[in-house]
N, C-alpha and C. Protein backbone atom coordinates (compact mmCIF):
# COMPACT_ATOMS: atom_id res chain seq x y z
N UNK A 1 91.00 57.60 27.77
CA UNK A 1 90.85 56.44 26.90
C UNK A 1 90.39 55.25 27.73
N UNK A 2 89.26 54.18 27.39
CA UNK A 2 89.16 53.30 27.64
C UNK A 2 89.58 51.90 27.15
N UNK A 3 90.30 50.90 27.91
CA UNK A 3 90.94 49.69 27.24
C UNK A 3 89.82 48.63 27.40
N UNK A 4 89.81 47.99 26.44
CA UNK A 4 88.99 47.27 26.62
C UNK A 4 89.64 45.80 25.68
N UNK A 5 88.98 44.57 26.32
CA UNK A 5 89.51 43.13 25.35
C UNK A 5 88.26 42.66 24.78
N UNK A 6 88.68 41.89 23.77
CA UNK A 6 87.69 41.00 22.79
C UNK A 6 88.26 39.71 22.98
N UNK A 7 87.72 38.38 23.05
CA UNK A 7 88.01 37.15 22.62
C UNK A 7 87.42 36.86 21.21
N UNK A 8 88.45 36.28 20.68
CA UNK A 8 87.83 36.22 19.59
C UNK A 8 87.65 34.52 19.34
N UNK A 9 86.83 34.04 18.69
CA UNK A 9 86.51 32.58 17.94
C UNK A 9 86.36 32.59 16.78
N UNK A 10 87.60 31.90 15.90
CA UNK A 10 87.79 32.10 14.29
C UNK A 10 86.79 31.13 13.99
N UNK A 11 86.18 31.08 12.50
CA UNK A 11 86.02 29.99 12.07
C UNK A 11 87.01 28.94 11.55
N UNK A 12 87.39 27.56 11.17
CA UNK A 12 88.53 26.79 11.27
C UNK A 12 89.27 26.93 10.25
N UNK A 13 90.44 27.07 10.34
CA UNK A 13 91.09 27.68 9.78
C UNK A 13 91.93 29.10 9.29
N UNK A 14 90.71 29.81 9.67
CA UNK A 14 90.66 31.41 9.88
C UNK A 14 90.89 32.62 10.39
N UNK A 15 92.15 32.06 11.57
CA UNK A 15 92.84 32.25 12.40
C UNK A 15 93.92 33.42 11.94
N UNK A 16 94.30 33.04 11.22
CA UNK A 16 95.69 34.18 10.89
C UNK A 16 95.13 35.03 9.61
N UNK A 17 93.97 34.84 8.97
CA UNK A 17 93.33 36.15 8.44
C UNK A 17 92.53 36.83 9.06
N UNK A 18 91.57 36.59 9.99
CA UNK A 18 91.36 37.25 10.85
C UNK A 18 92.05 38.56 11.51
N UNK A 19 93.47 37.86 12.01
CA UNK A 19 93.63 38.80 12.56
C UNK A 19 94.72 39.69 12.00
N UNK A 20 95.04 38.95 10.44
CA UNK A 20 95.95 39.76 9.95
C UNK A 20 94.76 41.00 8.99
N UNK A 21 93.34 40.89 8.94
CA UNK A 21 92.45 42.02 9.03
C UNK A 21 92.22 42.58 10.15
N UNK A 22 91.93 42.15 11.30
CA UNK A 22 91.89 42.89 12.27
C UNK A 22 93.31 44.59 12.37
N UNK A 23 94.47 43.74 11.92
CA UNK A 23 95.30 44.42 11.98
C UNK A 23 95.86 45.51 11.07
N UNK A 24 95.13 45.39 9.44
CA UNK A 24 95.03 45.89 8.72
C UNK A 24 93.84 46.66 8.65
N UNK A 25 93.09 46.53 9.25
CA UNK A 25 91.70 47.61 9.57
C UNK A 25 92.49 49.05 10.27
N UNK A 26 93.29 48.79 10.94
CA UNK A 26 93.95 49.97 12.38
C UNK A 26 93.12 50.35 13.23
N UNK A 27 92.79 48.93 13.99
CA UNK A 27 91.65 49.42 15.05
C UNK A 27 91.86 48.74 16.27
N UNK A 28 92.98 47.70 16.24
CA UNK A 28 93.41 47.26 17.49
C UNK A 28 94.78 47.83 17.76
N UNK A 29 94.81 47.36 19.60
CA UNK A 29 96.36 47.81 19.69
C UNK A 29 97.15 46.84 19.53
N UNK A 30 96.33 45.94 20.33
CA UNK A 30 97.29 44.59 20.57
C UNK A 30 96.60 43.16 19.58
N UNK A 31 97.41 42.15 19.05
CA UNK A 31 96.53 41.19 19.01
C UNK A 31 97.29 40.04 19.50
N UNK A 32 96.88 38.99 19.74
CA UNK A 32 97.23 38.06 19.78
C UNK A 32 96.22 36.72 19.71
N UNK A 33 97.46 35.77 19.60
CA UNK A 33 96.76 34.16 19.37
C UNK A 33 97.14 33.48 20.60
N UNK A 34 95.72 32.80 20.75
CA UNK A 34 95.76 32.29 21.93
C UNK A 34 95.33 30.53 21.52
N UNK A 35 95.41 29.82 22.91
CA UNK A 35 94.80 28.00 22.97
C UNK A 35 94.13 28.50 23.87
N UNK A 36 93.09 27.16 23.10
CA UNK A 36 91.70 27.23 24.04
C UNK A 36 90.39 27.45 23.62
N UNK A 37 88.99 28.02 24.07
CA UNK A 37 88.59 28.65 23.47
C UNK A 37 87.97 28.94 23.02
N UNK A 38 88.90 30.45 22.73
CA UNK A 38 89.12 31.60 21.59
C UNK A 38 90.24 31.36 20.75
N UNK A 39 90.78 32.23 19.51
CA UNK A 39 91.41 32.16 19.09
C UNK A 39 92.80 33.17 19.10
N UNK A 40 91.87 34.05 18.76
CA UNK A 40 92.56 35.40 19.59
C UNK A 40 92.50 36.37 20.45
N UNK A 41 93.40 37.17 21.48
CA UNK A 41 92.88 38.04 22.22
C UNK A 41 93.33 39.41 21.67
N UNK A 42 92.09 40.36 21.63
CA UNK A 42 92.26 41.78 20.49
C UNK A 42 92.41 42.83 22.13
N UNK A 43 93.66 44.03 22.28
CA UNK A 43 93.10 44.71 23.14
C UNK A 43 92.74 46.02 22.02
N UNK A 44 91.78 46.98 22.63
CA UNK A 44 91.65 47.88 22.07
C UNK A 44 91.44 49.11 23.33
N UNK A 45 91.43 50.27 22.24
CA UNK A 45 91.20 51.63 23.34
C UNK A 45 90.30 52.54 22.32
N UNK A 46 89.12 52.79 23.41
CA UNK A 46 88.12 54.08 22.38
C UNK A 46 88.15 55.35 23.69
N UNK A 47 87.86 56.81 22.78
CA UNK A 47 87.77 57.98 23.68
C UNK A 47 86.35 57.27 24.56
N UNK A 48 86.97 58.09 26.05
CA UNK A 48 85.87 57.78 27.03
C UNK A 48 84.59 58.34 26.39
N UNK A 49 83.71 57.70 27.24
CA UNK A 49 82.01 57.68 26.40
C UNK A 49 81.78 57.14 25.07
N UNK A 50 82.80 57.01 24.65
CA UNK A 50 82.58 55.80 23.14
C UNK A 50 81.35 54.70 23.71
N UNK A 51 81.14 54.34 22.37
CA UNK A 51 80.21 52.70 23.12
C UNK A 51 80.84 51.63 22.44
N UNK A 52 81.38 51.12 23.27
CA UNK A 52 81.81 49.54 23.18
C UNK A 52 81.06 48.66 22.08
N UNK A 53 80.17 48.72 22.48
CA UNK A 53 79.09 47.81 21.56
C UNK A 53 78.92 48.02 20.37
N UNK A 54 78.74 49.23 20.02
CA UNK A 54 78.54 49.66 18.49
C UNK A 54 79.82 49.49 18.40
N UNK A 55 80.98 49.56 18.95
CA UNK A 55 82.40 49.93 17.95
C UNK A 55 82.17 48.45 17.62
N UNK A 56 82.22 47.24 18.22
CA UNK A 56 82.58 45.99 18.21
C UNK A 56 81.43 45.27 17.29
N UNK A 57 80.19 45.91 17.19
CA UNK A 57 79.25 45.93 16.30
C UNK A 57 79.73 45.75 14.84
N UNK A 58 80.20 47.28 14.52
CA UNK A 58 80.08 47.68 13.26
C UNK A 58 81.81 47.71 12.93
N UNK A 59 82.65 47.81 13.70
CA UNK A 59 84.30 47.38 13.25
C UNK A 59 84.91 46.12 13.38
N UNK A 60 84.34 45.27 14.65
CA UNK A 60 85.11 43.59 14.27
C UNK A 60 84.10 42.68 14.05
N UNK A 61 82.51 42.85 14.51
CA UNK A 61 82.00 41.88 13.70
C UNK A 61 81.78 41.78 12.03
N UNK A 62 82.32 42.72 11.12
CA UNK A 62 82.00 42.93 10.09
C UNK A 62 83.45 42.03 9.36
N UNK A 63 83.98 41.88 10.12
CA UNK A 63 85.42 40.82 10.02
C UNK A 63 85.24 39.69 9.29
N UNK A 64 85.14 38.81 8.14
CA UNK A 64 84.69 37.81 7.86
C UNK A 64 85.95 36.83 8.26
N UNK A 65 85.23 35.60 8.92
CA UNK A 65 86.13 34.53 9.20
C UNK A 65 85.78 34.71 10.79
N UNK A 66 85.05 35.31 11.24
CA UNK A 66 84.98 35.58 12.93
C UNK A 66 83.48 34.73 13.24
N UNK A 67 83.14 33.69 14.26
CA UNK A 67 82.43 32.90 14.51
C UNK A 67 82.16 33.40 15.65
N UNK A 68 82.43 34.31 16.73
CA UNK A 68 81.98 34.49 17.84
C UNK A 68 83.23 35.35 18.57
N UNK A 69 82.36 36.17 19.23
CA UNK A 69 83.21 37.17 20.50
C UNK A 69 83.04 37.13 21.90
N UNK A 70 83.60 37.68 22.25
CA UNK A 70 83.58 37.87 24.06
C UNK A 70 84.34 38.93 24.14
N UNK A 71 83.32 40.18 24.69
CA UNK A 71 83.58 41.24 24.93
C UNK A 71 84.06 41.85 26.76
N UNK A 72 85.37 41.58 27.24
CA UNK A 72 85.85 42.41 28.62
C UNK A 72 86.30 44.30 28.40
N UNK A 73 84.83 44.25 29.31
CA UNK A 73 85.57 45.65 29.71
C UNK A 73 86.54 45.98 30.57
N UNK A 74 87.22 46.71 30.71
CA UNK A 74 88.48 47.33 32.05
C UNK A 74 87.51 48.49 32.66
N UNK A 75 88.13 48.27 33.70
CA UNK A 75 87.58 49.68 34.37
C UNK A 75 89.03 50.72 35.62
N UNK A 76 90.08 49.61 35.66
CA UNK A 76 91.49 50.59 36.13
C UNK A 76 92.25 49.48 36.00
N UNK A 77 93.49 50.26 35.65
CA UNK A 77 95.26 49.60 35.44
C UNK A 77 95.72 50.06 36.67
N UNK A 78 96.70 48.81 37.52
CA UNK A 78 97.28 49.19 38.08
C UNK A 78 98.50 48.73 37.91
């Protein structure tokens, strides 16, 4: 499995539907709200060789209320 983070940038206001879809989709592990910014930080995990891009493509930009991302990859936990 690969972990990977999203930053997310709500549009105003849009903060806690966001990610209470994000969370109702079942496609993150983690979410959280952050200051600063982003609004929230999403972690997620796809089978290795997945592509990042299309998942984040076609599963959280399709999110309405989302103004912008920032996509971190991982590459080891220690």
């Amino acid at each position: 499995m690969t972990a990977f983070f999203v930053l997310v940038k709500c549009q105003l206001g849009q903060s806690y539907k966001v990610a209470t879809a994000i969370a109702d989709a079942e496609i993150a592990s983690e979410i959280y709200s952050t200051a600063g910014d982003y609004d929230l930080i999403v972690k997620f995990y796809l089978e290795d060789g997945e592509d990042i891009g299309r998942f984040v493509n076609e599963q959280l930009h399709v999110i309405a209320g989302i103004a912008d991302t920032k996509t971190i990859p991982t590459f080891k936990a220690f």
